[in-house]
Protein backbone atom coordinates (compact mmCIF):
# COMPACT_ATOMS: atom_id res chain seq x y z
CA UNK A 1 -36.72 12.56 -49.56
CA UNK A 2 -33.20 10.83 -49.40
CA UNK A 3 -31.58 10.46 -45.94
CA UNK A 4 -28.93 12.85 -46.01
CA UNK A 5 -25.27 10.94 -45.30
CA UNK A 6 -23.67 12.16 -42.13
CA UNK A 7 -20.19 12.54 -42.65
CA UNK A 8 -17.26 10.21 -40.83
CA UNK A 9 -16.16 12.03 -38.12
CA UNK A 10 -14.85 10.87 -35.29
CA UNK A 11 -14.97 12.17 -31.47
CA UNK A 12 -11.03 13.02 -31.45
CA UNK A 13 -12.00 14.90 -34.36
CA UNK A 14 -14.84 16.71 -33.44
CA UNK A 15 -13.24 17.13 -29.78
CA UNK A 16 -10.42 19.10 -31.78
CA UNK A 17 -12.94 21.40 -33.53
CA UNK A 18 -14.37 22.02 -30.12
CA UNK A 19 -11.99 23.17 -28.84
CA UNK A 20 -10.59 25.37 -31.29
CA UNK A 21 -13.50 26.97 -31.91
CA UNK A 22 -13.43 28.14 -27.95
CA UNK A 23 -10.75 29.38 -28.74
CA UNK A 24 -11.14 31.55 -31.86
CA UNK A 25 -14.39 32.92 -29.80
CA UNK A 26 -12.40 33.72 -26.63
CA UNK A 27 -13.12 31.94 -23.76
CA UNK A 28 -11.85 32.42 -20.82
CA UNK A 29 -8.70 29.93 -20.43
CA UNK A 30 -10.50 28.18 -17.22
CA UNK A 31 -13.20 27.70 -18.75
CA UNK A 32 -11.17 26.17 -22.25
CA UNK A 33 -9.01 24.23 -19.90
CA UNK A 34 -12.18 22.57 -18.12
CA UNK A 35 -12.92 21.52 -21.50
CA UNK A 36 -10.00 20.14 -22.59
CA UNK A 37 -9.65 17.93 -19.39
CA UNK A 38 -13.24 16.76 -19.65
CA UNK A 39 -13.25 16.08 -23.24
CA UNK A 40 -10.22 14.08 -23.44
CA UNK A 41 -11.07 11.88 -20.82
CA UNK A 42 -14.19 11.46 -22.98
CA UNK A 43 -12.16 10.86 -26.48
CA UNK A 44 -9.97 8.28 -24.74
CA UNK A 45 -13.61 6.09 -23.99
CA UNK A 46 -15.35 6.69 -26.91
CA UNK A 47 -12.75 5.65 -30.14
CA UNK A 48 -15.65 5.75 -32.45
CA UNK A 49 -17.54 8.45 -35.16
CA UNK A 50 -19.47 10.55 -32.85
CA UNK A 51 -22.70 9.68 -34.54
CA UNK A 52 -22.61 6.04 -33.72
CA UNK A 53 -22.49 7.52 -30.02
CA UNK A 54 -26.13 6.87 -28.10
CA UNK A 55 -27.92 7.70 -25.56
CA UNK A 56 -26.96 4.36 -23.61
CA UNK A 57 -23.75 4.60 -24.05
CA UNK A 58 -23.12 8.29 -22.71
CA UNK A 59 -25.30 7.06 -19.81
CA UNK A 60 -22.90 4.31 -18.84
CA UNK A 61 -19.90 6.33 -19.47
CA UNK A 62 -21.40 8.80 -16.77
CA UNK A 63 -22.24 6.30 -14.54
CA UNK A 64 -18.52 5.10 -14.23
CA UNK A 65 -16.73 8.13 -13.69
CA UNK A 66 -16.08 8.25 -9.91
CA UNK A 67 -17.26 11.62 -9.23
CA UNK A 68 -20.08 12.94 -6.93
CA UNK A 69 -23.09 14.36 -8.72
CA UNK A 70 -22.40 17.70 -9.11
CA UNK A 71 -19.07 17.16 -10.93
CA UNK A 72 -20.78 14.39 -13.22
CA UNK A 73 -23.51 16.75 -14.13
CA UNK A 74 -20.08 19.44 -15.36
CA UNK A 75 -19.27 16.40 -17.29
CA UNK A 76 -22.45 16.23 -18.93
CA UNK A 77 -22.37 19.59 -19.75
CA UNK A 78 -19.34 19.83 -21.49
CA UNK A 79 -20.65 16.81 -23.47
CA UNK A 80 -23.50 18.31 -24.20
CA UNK A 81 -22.07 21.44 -25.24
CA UNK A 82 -19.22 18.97 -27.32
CA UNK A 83 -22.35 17.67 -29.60
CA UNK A 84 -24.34 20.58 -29.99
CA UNK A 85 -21.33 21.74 -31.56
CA UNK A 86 -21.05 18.37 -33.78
CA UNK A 87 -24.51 18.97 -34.78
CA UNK A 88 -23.97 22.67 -36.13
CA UNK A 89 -21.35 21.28 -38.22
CA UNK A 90 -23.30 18.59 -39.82
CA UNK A 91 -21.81 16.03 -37.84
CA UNK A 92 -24.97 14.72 -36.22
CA UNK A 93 -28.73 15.73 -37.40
CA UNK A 94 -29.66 19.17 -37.32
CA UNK A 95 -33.40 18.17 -37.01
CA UNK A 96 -33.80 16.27 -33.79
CA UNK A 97 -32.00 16.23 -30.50
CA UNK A 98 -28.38 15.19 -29.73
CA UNK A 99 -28.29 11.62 -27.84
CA UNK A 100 -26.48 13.95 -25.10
CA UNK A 101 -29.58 15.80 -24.74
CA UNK A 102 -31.08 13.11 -23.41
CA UNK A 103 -28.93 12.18 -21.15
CA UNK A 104 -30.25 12.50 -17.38
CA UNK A 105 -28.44 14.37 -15.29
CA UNK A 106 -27.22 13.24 -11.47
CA UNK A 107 -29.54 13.88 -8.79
CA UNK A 108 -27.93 16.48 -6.44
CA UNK A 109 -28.37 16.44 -2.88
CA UNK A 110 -30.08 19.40 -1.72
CA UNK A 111 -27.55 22.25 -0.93
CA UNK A 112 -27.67 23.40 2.77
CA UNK A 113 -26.70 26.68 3.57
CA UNK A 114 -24.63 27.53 6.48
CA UNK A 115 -23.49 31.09 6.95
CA UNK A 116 -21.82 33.25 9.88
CA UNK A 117 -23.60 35.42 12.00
CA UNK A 118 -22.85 39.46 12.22
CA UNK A 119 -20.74 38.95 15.79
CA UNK A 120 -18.73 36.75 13.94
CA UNK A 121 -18.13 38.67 11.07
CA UNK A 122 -17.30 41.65 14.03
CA UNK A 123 -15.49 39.16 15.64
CA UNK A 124 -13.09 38.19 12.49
CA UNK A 125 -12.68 42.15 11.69
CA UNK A 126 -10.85 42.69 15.11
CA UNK A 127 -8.60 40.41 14.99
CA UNK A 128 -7.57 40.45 11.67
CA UNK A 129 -5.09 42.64 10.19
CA UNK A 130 -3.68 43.20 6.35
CA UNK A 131 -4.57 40.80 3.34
CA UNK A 132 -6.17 38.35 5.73
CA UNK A 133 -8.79 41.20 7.07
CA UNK A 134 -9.05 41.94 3.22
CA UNK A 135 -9.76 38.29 2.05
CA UNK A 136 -12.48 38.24 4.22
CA UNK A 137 -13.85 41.24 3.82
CA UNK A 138 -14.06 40.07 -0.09
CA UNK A 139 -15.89 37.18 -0.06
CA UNK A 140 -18.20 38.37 3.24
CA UNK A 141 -18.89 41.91 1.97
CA UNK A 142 -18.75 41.53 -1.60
CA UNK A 143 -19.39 37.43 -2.04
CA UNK A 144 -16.17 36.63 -4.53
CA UNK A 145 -15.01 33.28 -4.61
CA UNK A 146 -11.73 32.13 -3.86
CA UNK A 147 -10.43 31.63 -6.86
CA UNK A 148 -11.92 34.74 -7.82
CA UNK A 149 -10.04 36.30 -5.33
CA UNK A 150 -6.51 34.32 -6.29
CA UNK A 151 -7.26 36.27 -9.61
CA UNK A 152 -7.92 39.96 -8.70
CA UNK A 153 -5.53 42.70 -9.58
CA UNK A 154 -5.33 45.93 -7.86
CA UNK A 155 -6.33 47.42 -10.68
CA UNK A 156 -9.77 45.91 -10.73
CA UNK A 157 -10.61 47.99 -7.36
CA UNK A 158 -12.09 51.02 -8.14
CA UNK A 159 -13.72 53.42 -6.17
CA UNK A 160 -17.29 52.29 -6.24
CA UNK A 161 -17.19 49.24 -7.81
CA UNK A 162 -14.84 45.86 -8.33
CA UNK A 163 -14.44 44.21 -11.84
CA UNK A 164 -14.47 40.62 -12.31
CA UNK A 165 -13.55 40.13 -15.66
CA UNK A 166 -14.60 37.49 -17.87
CA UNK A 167 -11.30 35.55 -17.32
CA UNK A 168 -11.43 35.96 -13.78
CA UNK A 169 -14.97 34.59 -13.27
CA UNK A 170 -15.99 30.93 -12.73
CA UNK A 171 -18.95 31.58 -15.01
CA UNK A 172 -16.58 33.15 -17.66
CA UNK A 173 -19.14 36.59 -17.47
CA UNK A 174 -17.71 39.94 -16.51
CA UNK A 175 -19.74 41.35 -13.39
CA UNK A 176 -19.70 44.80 -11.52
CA UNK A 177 -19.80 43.93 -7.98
CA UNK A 178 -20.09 46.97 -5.60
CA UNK A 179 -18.07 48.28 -2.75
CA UNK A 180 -20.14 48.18 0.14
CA UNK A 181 -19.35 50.22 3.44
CA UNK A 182 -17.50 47.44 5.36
CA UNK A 183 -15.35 46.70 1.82
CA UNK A 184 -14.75 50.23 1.76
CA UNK A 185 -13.23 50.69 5.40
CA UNK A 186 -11.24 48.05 5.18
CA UNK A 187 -9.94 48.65 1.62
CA UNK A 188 -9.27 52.25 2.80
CA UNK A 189 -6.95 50.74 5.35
CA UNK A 190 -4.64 49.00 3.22
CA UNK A 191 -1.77 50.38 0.68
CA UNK A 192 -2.55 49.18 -3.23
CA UNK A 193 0.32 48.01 -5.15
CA UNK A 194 0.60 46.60 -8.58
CA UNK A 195 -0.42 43.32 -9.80
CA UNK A 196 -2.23 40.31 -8.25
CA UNK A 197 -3.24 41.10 -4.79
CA UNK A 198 -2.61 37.51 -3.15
CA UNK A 199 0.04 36.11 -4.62
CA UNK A 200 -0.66 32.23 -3.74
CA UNK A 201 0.12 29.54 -6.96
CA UNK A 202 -2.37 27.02 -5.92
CA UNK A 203 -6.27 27.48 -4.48
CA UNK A 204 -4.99 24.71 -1.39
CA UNK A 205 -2.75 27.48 -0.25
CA UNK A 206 -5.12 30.46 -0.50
CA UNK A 207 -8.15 28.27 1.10
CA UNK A 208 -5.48 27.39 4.10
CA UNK A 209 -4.51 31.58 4.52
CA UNK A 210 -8.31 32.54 4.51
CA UNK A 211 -9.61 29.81 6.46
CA UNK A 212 -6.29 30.04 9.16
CA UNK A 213 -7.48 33.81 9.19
CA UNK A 214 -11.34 33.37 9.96
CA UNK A 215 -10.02 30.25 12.80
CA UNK A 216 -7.02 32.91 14.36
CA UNK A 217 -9.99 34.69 15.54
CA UNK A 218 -11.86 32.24 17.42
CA UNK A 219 -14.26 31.46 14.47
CA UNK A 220 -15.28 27.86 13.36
CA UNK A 221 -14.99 27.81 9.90
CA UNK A 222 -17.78 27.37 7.42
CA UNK A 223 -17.36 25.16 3.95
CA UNK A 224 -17.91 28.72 1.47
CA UNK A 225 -19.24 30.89 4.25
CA UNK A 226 -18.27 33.91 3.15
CA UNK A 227 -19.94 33.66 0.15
CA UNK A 228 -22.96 31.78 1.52
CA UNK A 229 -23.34 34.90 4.47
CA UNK A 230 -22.88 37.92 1.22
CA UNK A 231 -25.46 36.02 -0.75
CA UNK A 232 -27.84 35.88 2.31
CA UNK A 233 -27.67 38.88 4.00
CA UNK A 234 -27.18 40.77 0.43
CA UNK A 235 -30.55 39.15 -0.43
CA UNK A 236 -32.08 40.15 2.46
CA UNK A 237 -31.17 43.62 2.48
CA UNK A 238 -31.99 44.41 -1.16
CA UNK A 239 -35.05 41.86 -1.77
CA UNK A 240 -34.33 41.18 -5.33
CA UNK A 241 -32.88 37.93 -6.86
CA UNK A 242 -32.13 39.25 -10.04
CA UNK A 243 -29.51 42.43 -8.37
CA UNK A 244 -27.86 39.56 -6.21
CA UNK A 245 -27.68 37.37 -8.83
CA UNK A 246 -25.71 39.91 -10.71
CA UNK A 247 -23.28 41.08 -7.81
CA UNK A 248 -22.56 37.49 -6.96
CA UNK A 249 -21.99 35.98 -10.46
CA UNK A 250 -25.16 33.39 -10.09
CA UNK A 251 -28.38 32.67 -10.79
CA UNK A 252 -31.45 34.30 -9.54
CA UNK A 253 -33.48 31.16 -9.50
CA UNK A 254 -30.46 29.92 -7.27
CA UNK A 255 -30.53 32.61 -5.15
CA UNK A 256 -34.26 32.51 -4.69
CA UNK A 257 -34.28 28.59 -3.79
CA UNK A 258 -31.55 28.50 -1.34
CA UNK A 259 -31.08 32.24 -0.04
CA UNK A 260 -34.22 33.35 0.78
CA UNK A 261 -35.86 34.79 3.87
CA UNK A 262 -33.10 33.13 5.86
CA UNK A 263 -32.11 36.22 7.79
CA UNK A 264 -34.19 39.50 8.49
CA UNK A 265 -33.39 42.96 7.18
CA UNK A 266 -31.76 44.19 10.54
CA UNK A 267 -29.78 41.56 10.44
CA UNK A 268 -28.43 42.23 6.71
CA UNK A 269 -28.16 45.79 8.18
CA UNK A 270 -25.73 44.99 10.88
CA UNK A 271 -23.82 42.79 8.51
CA UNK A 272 -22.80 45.40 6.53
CA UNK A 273 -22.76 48.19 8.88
CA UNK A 274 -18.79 49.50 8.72
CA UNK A 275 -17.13 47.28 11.08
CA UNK A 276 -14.30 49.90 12.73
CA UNK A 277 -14.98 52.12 15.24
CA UNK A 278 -12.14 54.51 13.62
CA UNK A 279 -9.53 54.02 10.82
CA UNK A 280 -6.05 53.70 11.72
CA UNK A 281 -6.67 52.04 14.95
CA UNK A 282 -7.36 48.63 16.28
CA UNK A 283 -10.48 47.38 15.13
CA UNK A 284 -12.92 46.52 17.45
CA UNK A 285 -16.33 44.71 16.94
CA UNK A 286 -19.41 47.09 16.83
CA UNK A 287 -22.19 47.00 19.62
CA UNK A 288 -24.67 46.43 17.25
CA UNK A 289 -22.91 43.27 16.89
């Protein structure tokens, strides 16, 4: 049989088709925008039809980006996901793998978890007041990530449960993450308005509030703590990957490899044991503590 021709198309081109096609399905604006920045940076290197692209060539590209491994491996991604794309067209051959398929990705270094102990968590309640108290409370009692949290409306707090909609979520998935007792003190506390709950423009300013709130009380701070401590004790408490994985927006393999069995079930228990003695008064930490 003849060799079917692959047509002249060239990365700027297929970059464009990309991205328009994210956006005719809807994708979350982040996760469009990550795209966009990634891609282009790619289209300027590679001036060329996207099938004379190899292997080699994506490898070097990679190689001399000056980014740590875990941002070189988004890159790859996105490229990836760029000529899978090219190849549903008809842009590359729909019968073997893309040359960015092959591409290796970076070695990571292995992710050590660090995470705050129930006294501090105690210790961060009473002395915390307002949107600072509540900030914490949201990534420690229901593990959402800052810029999760720069995101959140008012309106996403319900009664039982907290939406994180698909445009507010760093994996661009909606997720249902509970209100657990601690949350629910503490959100019980504080008068809802309308709109965004913190209103901070960029993710520097919101990191300094929430990390100047966990320090005000005493507390060293911890790079992604919050989130670190809901994942483990969360874990802990329910024993099940797959349900954490779903509160937290992850994976359960993740959770598995780096979560698990490092804190016991009374521990987890403590954690999110309701951290005020009474409402409407000054909080103080529990004895359990």
């Amino acid at each position: 049989l003849a060799k079917i021709q692959l047509p002249d198309i060239s990365v700027a081109d297929a970059v464009e088709g990309f991205l328009e096609a994210k956006d005719r399905a809807k994708m979350s604006d982040r996760y469009v925008t990550e795209c966009r920045l990634v891609l282009k940076k790619f289209q300027a290197a590679f001036r060329c039809n996207i099938a004379g692209i190899t292997t080699s060539d994506l490898a070097a590209y990679i190689d001399r980006l000056k980014l740590g491994p875990r941002s070189k491996n988004n890159h790859r991604q996105t490229i990836v996901a760029l000529f899978s794309h090219a190849r549903r067209r008809g842009y590359l051959d729909r019968d073997k793998k893309t040359e960015a398929e092959h591409l290796e990705p970076a070695k990571e270094p292995s992710l050590k978890i660090e995470f705050y102990k129930p006294q501090d968590a105690a210790r961060i309640m009473a002395n915390s007041e307002g949107l600072g108290r509540l900030a914490v409370a949201l990534g420690a009692f229901a593990g959402l990530r800052s810029s999760e949290m720069m995101r959140l409306e008012w309106k996403d707090i319900g009664s039982k449960y907290i939406t994180i909609n698909a445009d507010k979520a760093k994996t661009s998935e909606r997720r249902l993450v509970p209100i657990l007792p601690p949350l629910a003190e503490i959100l019980a506390d504080i008068k809802r308005a309308d709109g965004k709950i913190f209103d901070y423009s960029k993710p520097t300013y919101f990191s300094r509030f929430l990390l100047g709130t966990i320090e005000a009380a005493g507390i060293e701070s911890i790079d992604n703590g919050l989130r670190h401590s809901f994942c483990t004790y969360r874990l802990a408490a329910v024993q099940s990957a797959a349900q954490v994985a779903l509160e937290a927006g992850n994976s359960p393999k993740t959770l598995f490899k780096y979560y698990r069995e490092l804190a016991t079930e009374e521990d987890a228990a403590i954690w999110f044991a309701p951290k005020a003695a009474t409402k409407g008064k000054k909080v103080v930490a529990l004895k359990a503590a």
